[in-house]
N, C-alpha and C. Protein backbone atom coordinates (compact mmCIF):
# COMPACT_ATOMS: atom_id res chain seq x y z
N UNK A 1 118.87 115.38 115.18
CA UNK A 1 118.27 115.73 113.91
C UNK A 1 116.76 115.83 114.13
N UNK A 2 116.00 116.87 113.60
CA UNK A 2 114.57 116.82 114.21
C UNK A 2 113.90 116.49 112.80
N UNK A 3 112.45 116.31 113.18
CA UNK A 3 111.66 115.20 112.33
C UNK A 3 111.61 116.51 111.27
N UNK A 4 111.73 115.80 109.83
CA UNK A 4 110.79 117.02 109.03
C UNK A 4 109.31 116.59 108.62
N UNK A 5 108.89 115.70 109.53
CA UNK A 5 107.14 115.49 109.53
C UNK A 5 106.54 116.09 110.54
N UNK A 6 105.38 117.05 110.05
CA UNK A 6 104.74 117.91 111.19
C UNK A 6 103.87 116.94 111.97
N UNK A 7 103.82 117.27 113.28
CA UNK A 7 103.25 116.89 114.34
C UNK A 7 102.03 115.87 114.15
N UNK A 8 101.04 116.78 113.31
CA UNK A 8 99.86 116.36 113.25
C UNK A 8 99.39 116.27 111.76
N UNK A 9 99.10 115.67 111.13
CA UNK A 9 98.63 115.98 109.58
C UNK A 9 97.05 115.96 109.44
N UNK A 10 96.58 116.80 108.85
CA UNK A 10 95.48 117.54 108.86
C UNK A 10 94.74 116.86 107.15
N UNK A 11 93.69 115.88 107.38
CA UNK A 11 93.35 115.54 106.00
C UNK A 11 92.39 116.48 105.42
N UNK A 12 92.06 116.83 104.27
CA UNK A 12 91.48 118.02 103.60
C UNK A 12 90.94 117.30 102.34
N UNK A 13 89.72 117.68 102.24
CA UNK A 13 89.00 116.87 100.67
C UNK A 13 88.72 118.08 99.79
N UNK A 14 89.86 119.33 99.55
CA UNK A 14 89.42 120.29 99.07
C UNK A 14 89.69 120.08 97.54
N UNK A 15 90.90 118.86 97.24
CA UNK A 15 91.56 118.24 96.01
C UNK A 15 91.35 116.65 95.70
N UNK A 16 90.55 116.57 94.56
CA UNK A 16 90.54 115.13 95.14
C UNK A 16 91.44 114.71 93.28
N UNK A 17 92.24 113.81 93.92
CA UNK A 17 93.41 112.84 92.68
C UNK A 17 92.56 112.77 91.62
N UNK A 18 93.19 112.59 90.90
CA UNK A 18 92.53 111.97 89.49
C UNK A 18 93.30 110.63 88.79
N UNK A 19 92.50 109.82 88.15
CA UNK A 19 92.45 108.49 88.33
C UNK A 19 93.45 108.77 86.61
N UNK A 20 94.45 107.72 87.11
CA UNK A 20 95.32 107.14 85.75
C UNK A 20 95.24 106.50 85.09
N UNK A 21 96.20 106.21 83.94
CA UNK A 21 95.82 104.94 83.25
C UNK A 21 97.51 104.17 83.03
N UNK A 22 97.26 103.36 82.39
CA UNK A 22 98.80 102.37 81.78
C UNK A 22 100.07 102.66 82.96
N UNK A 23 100.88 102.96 82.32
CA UNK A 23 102.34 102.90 82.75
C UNK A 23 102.33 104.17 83.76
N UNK A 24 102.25 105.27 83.59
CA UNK A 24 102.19 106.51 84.04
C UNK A 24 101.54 106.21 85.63
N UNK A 25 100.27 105.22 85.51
CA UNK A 25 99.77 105.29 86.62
C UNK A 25 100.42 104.04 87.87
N UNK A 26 101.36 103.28 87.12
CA UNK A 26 102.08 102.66 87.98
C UNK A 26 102.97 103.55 88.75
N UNK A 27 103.89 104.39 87.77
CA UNK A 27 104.76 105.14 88.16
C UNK A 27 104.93 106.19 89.34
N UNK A 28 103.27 106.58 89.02
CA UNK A 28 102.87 107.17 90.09
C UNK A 28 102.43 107.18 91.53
N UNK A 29 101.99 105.71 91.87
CA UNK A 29 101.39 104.83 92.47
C UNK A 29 101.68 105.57 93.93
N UNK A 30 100.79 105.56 95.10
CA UNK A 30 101.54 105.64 96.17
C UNK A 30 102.00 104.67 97.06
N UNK A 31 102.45 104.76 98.34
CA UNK A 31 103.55 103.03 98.68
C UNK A 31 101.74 102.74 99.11
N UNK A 32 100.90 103.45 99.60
CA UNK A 32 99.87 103.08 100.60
C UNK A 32 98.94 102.18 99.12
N UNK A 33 98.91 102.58 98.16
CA UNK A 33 98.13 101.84 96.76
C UNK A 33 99.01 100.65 96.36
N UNK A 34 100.43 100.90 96.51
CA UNK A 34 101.38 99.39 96.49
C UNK A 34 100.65 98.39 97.79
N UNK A 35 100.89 99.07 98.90
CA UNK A 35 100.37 98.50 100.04
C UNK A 35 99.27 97.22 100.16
N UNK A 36 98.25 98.34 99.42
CA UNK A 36 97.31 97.63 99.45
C UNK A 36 96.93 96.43 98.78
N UNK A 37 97.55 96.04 97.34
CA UNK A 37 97.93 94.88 96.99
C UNK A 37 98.53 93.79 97.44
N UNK A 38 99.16 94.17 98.52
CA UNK A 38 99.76 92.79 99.38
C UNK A 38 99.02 92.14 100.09
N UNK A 39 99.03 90.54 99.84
CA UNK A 39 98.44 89.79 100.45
C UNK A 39 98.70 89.78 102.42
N UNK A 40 97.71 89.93 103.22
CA UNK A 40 97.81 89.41 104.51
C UNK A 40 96.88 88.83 105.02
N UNK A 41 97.59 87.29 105.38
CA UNK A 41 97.39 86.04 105.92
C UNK A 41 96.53 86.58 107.17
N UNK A 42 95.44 85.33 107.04
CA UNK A 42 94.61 85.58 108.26
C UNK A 42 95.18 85.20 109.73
N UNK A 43 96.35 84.39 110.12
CA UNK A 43 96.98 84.27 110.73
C UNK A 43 97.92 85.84 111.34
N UNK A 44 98.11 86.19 110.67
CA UNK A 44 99.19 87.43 110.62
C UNK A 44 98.29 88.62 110.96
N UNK A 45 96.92 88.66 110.07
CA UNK A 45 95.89 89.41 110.82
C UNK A 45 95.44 89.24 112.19
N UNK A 46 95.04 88.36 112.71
CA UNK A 46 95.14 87.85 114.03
C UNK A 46 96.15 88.54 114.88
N UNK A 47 97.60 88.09 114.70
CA UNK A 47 98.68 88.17 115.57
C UNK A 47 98.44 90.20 116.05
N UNK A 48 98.10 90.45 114.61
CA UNK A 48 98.23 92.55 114.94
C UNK A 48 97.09 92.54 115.73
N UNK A 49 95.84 92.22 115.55
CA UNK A 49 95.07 92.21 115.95
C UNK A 49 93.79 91.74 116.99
N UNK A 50 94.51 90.84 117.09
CA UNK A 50 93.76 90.16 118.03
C UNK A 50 94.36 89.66 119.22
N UNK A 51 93.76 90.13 120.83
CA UNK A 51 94.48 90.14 121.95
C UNK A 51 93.83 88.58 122.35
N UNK A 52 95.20 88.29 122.95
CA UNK A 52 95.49 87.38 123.19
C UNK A 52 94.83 87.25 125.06
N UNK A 53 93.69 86.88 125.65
CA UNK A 53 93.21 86.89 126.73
C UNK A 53 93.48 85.94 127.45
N UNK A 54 94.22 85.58 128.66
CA UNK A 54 93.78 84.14 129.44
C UNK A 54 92.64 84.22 129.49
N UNK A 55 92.03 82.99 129.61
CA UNK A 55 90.61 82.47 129.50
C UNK A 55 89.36 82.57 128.80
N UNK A 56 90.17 83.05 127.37
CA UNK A 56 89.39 83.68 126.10
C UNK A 56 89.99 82.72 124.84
N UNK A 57 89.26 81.66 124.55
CA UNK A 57 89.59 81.21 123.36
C UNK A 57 89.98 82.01 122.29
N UNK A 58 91.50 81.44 122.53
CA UNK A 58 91.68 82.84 120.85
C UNK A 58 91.41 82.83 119.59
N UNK A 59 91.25 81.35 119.16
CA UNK A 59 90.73 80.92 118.10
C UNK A 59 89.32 81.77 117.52
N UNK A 60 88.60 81.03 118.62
CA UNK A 60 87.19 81.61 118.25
C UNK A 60 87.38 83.29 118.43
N UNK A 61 88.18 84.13 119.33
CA UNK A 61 88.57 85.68 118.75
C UNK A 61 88.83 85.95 117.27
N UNK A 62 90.17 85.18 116.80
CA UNK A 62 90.03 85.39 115.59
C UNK A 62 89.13 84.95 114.33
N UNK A 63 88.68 84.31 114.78
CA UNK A 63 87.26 84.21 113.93
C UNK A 63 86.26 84.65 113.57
N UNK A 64 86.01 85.37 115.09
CA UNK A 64 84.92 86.46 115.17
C UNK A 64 85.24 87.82 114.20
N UNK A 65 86.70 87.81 114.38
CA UNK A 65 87.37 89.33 113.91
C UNK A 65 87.40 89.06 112.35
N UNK A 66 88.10 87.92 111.87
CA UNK A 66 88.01 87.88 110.61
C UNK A 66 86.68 87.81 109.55
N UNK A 67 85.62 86.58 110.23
CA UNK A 67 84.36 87.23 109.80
C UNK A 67 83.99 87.88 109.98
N UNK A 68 84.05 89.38 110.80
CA UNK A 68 83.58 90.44 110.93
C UNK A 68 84.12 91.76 109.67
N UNK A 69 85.26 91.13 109.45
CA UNK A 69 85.87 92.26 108.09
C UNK A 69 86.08 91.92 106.99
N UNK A 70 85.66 90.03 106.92
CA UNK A 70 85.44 89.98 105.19
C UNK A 70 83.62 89.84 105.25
N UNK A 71 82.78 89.38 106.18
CA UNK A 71 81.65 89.69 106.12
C UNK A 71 81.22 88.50 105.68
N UNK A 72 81.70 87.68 106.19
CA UNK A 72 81.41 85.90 105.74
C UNK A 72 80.98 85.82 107.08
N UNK A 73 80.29 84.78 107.52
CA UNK A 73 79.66 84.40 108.62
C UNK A 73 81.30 83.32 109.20
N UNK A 74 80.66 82.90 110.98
CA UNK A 74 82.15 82.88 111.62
C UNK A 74 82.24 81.43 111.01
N UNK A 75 80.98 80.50 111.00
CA UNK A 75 81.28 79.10 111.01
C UNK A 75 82.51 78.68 109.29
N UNK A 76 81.60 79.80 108.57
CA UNK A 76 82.57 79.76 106.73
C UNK A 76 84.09 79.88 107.27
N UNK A 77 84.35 80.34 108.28
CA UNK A 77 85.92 80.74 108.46
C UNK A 77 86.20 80.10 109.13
N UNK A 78 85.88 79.38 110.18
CA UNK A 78 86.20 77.95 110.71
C UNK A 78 85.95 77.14 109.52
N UNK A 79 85.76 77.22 108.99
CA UNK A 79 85.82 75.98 108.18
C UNK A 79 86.73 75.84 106.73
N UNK A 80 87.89 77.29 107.13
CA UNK A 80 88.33 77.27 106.07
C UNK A 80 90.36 76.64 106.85
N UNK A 81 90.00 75.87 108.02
CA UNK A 81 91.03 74.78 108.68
C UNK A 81 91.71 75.83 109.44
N UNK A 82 92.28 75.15 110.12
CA UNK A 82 93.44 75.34 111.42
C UNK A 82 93.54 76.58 111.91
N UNK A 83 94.40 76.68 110.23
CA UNK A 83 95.50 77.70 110.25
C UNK A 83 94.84 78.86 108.88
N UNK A 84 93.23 78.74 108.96
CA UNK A 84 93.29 79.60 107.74
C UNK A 84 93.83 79.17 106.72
N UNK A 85 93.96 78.00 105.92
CA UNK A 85 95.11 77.67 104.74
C UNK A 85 94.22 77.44 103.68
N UNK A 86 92.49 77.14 103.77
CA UNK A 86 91.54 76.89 103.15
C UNK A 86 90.83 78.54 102.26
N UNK A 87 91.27 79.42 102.83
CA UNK A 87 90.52 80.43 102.66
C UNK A 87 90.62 81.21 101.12
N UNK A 88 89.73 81.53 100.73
CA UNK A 88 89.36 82.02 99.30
C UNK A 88 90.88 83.15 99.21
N UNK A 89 91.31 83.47 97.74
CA UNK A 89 92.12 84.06 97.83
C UNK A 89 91.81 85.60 98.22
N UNK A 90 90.53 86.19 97.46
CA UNK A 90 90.34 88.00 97.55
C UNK A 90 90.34 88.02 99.27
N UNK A 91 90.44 86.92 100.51
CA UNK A 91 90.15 87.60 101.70
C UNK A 91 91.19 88.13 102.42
N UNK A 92 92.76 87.57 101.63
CA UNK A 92 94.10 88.26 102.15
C UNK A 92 93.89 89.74 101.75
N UNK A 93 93.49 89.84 100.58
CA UNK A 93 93.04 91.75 100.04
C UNK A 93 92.03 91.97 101.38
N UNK A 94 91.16 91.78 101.49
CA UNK A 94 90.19 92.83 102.51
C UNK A 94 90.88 92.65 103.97
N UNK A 95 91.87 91.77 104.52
CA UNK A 95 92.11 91.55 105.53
C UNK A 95 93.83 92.57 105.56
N UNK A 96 94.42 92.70 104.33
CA UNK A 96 95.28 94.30 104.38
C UNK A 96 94.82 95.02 104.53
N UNK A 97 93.23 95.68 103.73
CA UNK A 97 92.66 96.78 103.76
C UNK A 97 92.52 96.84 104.84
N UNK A 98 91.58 95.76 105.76
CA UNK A 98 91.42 96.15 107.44
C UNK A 98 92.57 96.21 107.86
N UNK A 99 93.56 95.97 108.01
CA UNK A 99 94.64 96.39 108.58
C UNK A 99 94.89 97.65 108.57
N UNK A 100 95.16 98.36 107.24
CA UNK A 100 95.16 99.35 106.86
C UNK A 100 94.38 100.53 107.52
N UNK A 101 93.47 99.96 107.81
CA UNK A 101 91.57 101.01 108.49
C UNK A 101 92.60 101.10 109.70
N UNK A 102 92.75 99.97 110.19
CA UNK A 102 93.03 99.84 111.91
C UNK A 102 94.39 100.74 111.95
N UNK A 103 95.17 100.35 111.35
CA UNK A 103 96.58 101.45 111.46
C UNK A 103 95.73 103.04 111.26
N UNK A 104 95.25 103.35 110.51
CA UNK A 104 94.39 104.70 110.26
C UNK A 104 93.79 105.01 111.64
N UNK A 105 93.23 104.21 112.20
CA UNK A 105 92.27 104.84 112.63
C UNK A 105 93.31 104.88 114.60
N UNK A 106 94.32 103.89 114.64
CA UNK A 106 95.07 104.44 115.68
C UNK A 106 95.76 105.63 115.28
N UNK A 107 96.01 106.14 114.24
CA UNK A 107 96.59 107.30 113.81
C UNK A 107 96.05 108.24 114.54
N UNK A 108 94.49 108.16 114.42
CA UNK A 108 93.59 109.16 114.47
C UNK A 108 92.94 109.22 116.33
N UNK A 109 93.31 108.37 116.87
CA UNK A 109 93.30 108.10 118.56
C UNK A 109 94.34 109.34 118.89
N UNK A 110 95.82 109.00 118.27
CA UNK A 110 96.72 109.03 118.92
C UNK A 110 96.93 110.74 118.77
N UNK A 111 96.05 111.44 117.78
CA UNK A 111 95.79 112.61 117.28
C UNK A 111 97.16 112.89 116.43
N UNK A 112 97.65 111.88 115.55
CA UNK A 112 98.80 112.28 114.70
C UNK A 112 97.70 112.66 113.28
N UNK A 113 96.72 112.31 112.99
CA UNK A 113 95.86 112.50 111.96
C UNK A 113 94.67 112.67 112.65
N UNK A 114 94.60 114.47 112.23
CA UNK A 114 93.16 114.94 112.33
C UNK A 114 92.37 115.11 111.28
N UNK A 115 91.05 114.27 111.50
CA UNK A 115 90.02 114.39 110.19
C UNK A 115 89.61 116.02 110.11
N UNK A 116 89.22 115.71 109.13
CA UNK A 116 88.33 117.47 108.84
C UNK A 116 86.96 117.73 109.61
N UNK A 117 86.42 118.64 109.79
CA UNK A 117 85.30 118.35 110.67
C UNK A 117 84.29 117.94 110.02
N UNK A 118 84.10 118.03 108.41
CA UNK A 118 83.44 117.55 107.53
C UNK A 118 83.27 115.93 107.26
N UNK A 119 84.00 115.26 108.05
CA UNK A 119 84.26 114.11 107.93
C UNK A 119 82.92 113.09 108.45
N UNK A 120 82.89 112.22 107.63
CA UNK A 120 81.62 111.44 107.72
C UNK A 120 81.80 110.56 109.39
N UNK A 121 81.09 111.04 110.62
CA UNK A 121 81.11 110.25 111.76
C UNK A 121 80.74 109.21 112.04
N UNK A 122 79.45 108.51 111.19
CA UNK A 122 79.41 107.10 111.65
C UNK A 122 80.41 106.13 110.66
């Protein structure tokens, strides 16, 4: 059975959505806007993300990584215990969104998603 998803998908800002309201705009929702409401654990962020080195404290890796994408300094995130169990609730939201970036942006390595050439480079 062959894929009916083309090769490469080509993003285009020639249409841009328009914003909903009430019920209608649930209905409409896409899975990637469901998505993004789900909480992910800074632990679980780690595991996708963060390589695991002999002779590289992994701890302090994921620390570095997680204060680097909620934008809290590293010592606030050490200090939120162990296992991350201390940590403010909005940082499971920005730590899907980075997930989210990072799945995007291997998309865009792997050339299954080509930006437009209009696309903002830094």
């Amino acid at each position: 059975m062959s894929s009916q998803f083309p090769a490469a998908v080509t993003l285009t800002n020639s249409r841009t959505p328009k914003m909903q309201t009430g019920s209608q705009s649930h209905q409409n929702k896409h899975q990637i806007d469901i998505l993004c409401q789900l909480p992910l654990e800074p632990m679980e962020y780690c595991r996708r993300w963060v390589t695991h080195e002999p002779g590289r404290n992994y701890r302090k890796a994921c620390i570095n990584a997680i204060a680097e994408v909620t934008g809290t300094s590293p010592k606030t995130v050490k200090d939120w215990g162990t296992d991350f169990d201390r940590r403010p609730r909005y940082v499971t939201r920005i730590l899907r969104q980075a997930d989210l970036i990072n799945q995007f942006k291997q998309l865009v390595v792997r050339g299954i998603v080509v930006l437009p050439p209009d696309f903002p480079q830094d």
